[in-house]
ModelCIF file with pLDDT and N, C-alpha, C, O atoms, coordinates in Angstrom:
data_MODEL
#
_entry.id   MODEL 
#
_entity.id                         1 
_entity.type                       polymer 
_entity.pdbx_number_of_molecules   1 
#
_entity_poly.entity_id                      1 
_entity_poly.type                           'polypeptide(L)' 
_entity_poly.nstd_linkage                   no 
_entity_poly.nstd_monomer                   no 
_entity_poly.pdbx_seq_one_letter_code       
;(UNK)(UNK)(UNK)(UNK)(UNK)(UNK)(UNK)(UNK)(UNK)(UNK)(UNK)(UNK)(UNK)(UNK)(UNK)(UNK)
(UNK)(UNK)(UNK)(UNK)(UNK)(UNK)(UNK)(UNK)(UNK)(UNK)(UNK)(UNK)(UNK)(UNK)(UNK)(UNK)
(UNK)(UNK)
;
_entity_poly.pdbx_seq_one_letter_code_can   XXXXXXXXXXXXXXXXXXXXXXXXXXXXXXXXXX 
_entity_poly.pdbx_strand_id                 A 
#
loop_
_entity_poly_seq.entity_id 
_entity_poly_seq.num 
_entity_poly_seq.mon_id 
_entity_poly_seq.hetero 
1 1  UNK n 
1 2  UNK n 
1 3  UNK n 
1 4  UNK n 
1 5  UNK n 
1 6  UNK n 
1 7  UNK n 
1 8  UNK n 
1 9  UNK n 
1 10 UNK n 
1 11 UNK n 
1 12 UNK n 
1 13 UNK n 
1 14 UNK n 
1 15 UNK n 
1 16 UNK n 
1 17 UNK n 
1 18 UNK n 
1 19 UNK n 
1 20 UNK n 
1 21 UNK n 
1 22 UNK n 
1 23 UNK n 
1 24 UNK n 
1 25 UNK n 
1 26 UNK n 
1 27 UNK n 
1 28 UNK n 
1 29 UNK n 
1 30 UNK n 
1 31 UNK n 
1 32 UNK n 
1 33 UNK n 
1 34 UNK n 
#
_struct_asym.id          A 
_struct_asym.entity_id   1 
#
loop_
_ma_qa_metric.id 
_ma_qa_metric.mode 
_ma_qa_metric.name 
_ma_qa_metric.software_group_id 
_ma_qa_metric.type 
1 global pLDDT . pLDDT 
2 local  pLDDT . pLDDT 
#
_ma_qa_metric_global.metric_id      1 
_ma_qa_metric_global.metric_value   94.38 
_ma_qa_metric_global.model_id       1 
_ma_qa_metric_global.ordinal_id     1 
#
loop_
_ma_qa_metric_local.label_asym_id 
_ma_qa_metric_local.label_comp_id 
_ma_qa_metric_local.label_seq_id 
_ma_qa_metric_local.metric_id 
_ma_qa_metric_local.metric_value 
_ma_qa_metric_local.model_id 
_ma_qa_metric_local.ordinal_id 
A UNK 1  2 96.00 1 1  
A UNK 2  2 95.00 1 2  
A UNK 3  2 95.00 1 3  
A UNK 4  2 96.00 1 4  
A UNK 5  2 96.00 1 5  
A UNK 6  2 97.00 1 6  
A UNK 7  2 96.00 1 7  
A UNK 8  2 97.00 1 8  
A UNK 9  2 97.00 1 9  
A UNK 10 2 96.00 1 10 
A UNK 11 2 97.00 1 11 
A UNK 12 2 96.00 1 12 
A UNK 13 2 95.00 1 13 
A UNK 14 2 95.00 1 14 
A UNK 15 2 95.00 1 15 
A UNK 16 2 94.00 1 16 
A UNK 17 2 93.00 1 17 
A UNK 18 2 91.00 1 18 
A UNK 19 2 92.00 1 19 
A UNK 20 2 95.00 1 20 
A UNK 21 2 94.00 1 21 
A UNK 22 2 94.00 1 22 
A UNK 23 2 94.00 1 23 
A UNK 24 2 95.00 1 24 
A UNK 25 2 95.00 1 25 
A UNK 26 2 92.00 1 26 
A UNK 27 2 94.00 1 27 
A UNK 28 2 96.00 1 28 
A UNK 29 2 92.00 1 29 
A UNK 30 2 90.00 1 30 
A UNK 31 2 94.00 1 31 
A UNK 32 2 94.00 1 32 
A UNK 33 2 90.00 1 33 
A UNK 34 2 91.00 1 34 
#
loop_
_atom_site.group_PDB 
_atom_site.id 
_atom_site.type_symbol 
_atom_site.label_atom_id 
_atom_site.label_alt_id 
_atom_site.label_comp_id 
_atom_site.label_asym_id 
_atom_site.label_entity_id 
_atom_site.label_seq_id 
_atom_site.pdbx_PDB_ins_code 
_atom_site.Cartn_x 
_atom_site.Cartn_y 
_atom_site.Cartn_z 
_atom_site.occupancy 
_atom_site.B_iso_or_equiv 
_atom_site.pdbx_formal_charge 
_atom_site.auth_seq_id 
_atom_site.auth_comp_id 
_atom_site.auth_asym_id 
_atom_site.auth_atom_id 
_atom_site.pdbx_PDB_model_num 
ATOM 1   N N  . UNK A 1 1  ? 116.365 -3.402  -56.648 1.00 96.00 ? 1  UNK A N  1 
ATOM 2   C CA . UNK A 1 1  ? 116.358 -1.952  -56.428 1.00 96.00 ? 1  UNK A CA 1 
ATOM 3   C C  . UNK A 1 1  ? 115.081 -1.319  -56.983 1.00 96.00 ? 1  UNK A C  1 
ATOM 4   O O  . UNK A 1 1  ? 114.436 -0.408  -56.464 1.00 96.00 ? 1  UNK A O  1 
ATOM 5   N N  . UNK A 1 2  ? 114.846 -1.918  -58.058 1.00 95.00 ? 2  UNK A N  1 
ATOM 6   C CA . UNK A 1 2  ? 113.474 -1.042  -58.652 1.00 95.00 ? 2  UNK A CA 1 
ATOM 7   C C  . UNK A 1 2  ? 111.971 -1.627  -57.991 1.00 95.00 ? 2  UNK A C  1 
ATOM 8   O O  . UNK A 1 2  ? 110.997 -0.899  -58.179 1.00 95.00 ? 2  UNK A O  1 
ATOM 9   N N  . UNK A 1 3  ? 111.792 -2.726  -57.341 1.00 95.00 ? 3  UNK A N  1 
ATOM 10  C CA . UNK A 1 3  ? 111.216 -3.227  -56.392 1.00 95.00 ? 3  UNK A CA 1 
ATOM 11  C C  . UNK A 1 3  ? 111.308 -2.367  -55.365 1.00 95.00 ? 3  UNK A C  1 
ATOM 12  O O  . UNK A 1 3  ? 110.231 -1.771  -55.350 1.00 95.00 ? 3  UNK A O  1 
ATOM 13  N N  . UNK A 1 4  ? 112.140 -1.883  -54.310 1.00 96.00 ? 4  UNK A N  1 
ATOM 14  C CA . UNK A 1 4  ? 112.474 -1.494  -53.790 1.00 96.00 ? 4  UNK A CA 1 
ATOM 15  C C  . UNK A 1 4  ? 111.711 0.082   -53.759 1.00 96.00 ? 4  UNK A C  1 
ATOM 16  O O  . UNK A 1 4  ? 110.872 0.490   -52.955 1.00 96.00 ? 4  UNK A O  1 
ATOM 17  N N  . UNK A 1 5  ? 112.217 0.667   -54.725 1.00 96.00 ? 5  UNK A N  1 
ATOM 18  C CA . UNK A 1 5  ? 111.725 1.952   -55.386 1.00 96.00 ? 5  UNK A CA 1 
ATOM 19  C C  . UNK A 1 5  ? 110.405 2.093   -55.365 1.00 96.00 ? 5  UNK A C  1 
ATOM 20  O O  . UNK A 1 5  ? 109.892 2.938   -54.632 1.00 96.00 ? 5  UNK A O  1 
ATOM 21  N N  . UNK A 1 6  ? 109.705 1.332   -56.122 1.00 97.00 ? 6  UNK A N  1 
ATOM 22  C CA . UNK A 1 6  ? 108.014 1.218   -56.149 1.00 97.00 ? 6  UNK A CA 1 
ATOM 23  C C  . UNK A 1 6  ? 107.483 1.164   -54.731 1.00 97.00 ? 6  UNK A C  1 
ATOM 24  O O  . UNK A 1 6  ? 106.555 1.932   -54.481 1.00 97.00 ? 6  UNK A O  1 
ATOM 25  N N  . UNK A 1 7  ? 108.019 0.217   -53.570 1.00 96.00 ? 7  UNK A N  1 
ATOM 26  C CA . UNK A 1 7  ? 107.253 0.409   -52.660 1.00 96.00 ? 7  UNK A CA 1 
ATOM 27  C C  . UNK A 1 7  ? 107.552 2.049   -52.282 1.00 96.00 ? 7  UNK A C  1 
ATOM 28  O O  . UNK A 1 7  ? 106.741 2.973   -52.354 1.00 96.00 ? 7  UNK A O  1 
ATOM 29  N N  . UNK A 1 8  ? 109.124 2.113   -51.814 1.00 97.00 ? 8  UNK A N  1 
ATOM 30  C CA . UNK A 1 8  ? 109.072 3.987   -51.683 1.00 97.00 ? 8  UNK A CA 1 
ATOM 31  C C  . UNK A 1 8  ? 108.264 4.753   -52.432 1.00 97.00 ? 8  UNK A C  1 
ATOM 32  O O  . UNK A 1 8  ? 107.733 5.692   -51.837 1.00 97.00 ? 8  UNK A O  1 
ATOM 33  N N  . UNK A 1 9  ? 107.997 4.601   -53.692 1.00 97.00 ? 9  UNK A N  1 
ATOM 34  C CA . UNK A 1 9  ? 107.157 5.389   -54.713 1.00 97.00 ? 9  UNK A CA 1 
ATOM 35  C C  . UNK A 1 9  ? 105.355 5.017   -53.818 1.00 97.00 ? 9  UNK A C  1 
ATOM 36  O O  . UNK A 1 9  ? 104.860 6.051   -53.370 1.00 97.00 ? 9  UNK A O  1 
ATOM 37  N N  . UNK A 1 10 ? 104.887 4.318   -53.693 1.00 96.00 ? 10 UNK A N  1 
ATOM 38  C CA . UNK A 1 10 ? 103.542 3.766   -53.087 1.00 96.00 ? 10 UNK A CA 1 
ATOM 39  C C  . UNK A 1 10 ? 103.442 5.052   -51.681 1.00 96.00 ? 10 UNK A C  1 
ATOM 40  O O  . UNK A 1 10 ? 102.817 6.104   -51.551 1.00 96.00 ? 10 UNK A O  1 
ATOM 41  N N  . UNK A 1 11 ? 104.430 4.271   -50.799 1.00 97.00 ? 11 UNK A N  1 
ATOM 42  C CA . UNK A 1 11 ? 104.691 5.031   -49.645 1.00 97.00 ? 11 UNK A CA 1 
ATOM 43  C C  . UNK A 1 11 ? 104.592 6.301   -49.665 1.00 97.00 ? 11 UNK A C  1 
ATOM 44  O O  . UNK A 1 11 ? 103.826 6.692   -48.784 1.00 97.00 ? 11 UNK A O  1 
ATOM 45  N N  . UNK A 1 12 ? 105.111 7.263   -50.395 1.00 96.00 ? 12 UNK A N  1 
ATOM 46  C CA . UNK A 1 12 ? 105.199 8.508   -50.883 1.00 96.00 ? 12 UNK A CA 1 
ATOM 47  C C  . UNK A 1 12 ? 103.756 9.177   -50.992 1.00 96.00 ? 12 UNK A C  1 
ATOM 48  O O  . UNK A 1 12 ? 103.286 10.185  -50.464 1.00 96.00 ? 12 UNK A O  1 
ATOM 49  N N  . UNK A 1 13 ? 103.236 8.248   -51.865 1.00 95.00 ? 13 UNK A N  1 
ATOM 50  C CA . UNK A 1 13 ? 101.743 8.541   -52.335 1.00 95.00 ? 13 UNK A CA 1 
ATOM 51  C C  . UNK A 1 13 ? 100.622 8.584   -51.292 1.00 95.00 ? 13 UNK A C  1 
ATOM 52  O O  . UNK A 1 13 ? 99.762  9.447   -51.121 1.00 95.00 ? 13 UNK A O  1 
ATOM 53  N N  . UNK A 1 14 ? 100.852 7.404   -50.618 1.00 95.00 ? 14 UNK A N  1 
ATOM 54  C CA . UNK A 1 14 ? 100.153 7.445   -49.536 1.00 95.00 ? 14 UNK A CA 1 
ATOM 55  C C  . UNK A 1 14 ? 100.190 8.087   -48.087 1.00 95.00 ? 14 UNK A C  1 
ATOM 56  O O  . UNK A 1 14 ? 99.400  8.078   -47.143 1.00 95.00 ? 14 UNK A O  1 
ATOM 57  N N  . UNK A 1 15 ? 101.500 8.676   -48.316 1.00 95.00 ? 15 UNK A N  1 
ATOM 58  C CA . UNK A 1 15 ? 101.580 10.034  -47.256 1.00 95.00 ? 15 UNK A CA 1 
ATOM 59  C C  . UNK A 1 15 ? 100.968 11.054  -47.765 1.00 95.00 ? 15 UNK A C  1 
ATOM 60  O O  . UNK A 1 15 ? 100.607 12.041  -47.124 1.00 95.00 ? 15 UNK A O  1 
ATOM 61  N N  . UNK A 1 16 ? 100.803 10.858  -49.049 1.00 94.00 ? 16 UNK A N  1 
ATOM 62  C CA . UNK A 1 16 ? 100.729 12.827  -49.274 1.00 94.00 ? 16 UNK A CA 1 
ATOM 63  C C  . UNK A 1 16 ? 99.643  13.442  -48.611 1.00 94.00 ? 16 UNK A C  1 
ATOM 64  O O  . UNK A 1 16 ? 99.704  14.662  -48.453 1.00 94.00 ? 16 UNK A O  1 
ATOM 65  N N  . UNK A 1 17 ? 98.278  12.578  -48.033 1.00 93.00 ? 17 UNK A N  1 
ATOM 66  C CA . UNK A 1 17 ? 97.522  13.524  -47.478 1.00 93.00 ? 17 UNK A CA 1 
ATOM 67  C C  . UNK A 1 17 ? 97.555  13.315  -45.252 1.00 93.00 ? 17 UNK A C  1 
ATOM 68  O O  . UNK A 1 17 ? 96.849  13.543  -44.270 1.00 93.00 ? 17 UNK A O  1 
ATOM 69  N N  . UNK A 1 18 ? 98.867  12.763  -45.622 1.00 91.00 ? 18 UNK A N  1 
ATOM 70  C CA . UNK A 1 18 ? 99.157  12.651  -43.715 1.00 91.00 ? 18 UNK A CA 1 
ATOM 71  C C  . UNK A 1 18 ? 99.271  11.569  -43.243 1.00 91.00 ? 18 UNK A C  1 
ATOM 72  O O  . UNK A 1 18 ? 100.054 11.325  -42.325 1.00 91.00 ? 18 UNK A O  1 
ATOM 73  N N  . UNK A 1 19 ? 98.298  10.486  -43.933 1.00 92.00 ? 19 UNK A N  1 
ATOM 74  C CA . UNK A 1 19 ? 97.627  9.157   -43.127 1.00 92.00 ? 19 UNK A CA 1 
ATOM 75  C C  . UNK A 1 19 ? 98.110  8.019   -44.428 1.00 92.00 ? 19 UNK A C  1 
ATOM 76  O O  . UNK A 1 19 ? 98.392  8.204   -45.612 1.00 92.00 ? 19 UNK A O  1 
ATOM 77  N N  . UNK A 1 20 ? 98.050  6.853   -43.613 1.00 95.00 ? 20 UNK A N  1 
ATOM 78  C CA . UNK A 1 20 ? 97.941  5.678   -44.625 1.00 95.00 ? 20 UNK A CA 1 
ATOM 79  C C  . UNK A 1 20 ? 96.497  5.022   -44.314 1.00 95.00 ? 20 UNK A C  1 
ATOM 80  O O  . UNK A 1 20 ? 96.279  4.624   -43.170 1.00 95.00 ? 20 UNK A O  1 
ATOM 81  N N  . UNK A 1 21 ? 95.698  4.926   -45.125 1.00 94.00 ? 21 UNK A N  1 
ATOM 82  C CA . UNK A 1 21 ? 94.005  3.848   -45.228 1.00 94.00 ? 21 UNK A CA 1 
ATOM 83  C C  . UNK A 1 21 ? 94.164  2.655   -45.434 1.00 94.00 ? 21 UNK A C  1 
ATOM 84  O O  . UNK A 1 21 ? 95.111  2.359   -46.162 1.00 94.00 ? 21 UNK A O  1 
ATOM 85  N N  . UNK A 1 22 ? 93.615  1.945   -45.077 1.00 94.00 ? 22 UNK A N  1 
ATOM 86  C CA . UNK A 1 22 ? 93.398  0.499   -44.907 1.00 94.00 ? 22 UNK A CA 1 
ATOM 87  C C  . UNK A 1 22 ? 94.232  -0.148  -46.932 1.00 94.00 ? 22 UNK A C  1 
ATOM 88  O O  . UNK A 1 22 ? 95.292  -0.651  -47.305 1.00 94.00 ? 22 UNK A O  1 
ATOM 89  N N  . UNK A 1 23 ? 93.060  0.259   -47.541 1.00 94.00 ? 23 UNK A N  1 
ATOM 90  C CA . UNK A 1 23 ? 93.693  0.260   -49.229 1.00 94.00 ? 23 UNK A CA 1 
ATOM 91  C C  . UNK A 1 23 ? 95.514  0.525   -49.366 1.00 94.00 ? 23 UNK A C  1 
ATOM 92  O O  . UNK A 1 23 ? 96.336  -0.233  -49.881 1.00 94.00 ? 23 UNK A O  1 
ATOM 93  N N  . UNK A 1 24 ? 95.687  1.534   -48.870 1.00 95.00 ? 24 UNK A N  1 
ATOM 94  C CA . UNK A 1 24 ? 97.234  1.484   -49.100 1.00 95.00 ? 24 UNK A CA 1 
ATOM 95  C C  . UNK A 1 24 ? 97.957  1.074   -48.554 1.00 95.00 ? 24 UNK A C  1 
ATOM 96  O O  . UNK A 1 24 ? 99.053  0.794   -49.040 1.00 95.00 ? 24 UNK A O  1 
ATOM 97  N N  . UNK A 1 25 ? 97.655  0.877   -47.357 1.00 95.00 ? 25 UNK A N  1 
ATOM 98  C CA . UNK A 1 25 ? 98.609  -0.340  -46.406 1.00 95.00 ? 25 UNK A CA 1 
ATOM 99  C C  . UNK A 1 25 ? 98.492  -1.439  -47.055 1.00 95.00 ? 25 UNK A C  1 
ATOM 100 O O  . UNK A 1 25 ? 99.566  -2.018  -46.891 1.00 95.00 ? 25 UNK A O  1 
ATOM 101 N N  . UNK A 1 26 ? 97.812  -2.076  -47.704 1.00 92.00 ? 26 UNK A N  1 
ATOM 102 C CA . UNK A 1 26 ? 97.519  -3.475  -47.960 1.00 92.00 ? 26 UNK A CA 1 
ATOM 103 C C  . UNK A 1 26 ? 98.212  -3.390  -49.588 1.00 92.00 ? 26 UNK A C  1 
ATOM 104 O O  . UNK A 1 26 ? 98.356  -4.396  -50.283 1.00 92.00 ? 26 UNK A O  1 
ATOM 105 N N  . UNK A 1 27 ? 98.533  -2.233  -49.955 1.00 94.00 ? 27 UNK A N  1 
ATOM 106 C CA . UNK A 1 27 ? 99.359  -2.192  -51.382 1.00 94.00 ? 27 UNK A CA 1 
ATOM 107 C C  . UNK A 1 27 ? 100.497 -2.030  -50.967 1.00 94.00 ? 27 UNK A C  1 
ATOM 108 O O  . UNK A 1 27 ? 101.473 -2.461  -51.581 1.00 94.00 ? 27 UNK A O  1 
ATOM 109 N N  . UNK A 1 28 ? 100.592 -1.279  -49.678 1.00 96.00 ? 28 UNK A N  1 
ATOM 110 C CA . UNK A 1 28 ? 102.082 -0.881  -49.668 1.00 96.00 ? 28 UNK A CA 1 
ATOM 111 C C  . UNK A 1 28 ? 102.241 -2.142  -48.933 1.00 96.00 ? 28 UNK A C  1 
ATOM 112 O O  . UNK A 1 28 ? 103.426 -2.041  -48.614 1.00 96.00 ? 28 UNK A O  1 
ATOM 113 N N  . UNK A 1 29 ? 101.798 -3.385  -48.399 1.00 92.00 ? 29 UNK A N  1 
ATOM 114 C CA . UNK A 1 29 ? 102.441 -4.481  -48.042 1.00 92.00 ? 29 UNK A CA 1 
ATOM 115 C C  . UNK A 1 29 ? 102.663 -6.041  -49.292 1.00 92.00 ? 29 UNK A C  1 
ATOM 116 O O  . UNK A 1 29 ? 103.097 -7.193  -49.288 1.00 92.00 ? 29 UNK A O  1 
ATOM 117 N N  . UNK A 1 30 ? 102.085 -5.142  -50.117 1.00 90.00 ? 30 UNK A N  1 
ATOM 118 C CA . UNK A 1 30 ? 101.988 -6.460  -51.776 1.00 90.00 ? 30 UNK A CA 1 
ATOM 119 C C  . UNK A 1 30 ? 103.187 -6.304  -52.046 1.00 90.00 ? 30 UNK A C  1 
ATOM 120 O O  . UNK A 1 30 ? 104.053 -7.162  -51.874 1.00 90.00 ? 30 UNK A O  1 
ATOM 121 N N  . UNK A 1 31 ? 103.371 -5.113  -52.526 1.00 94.00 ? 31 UNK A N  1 
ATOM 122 C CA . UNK A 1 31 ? 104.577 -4.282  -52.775 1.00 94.00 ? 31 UNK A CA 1 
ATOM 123 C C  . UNK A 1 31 ? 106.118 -4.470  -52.374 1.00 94.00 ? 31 UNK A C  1 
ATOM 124 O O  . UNK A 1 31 ? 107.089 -4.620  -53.116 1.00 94.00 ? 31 UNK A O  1 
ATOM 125 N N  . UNK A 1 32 ? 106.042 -4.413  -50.869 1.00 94.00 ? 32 UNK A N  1 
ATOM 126 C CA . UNK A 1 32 ? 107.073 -4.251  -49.981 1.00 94.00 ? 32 UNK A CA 1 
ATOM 127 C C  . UNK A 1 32 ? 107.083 -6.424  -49.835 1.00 94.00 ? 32 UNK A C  1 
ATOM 128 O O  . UNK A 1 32 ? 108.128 -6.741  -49.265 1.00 94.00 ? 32 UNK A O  1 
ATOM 129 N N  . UNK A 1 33 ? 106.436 -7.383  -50.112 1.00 90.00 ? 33 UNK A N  1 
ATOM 130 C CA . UNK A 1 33 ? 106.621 -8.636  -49.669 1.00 90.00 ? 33 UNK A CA 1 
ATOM 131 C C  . UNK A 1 33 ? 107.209 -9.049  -51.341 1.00 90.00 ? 33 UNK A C  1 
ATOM 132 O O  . UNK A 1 33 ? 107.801 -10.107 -51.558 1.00 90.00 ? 33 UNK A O  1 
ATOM 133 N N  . UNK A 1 34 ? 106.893 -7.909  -52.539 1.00 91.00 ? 34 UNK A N  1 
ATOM 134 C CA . UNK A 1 34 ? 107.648 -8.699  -53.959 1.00 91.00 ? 34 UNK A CA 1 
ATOM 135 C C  . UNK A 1 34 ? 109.023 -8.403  -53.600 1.00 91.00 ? 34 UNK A C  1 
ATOM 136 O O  . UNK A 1 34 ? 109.945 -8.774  -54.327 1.00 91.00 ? 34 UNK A O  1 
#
């Protein structure tokens, strides 16, 4: 669950300005594969 959480928490972050960038896709997929 707290795995879980962090990627939502990532995700979150990387919406806030509309878009996801190359950098946060590639965190929000480290993230989302622990």
């Amino acid at each position: 669950a707290a795995a879980r959480g962090h990627v939502d928490q990532i995700i979150a972050l990387a919406l806030e300005d509309g878009f996801i960038d190359e950098s946060e896709a590639e965190e929000i997929e480290i993230y989302h594969r622990r």
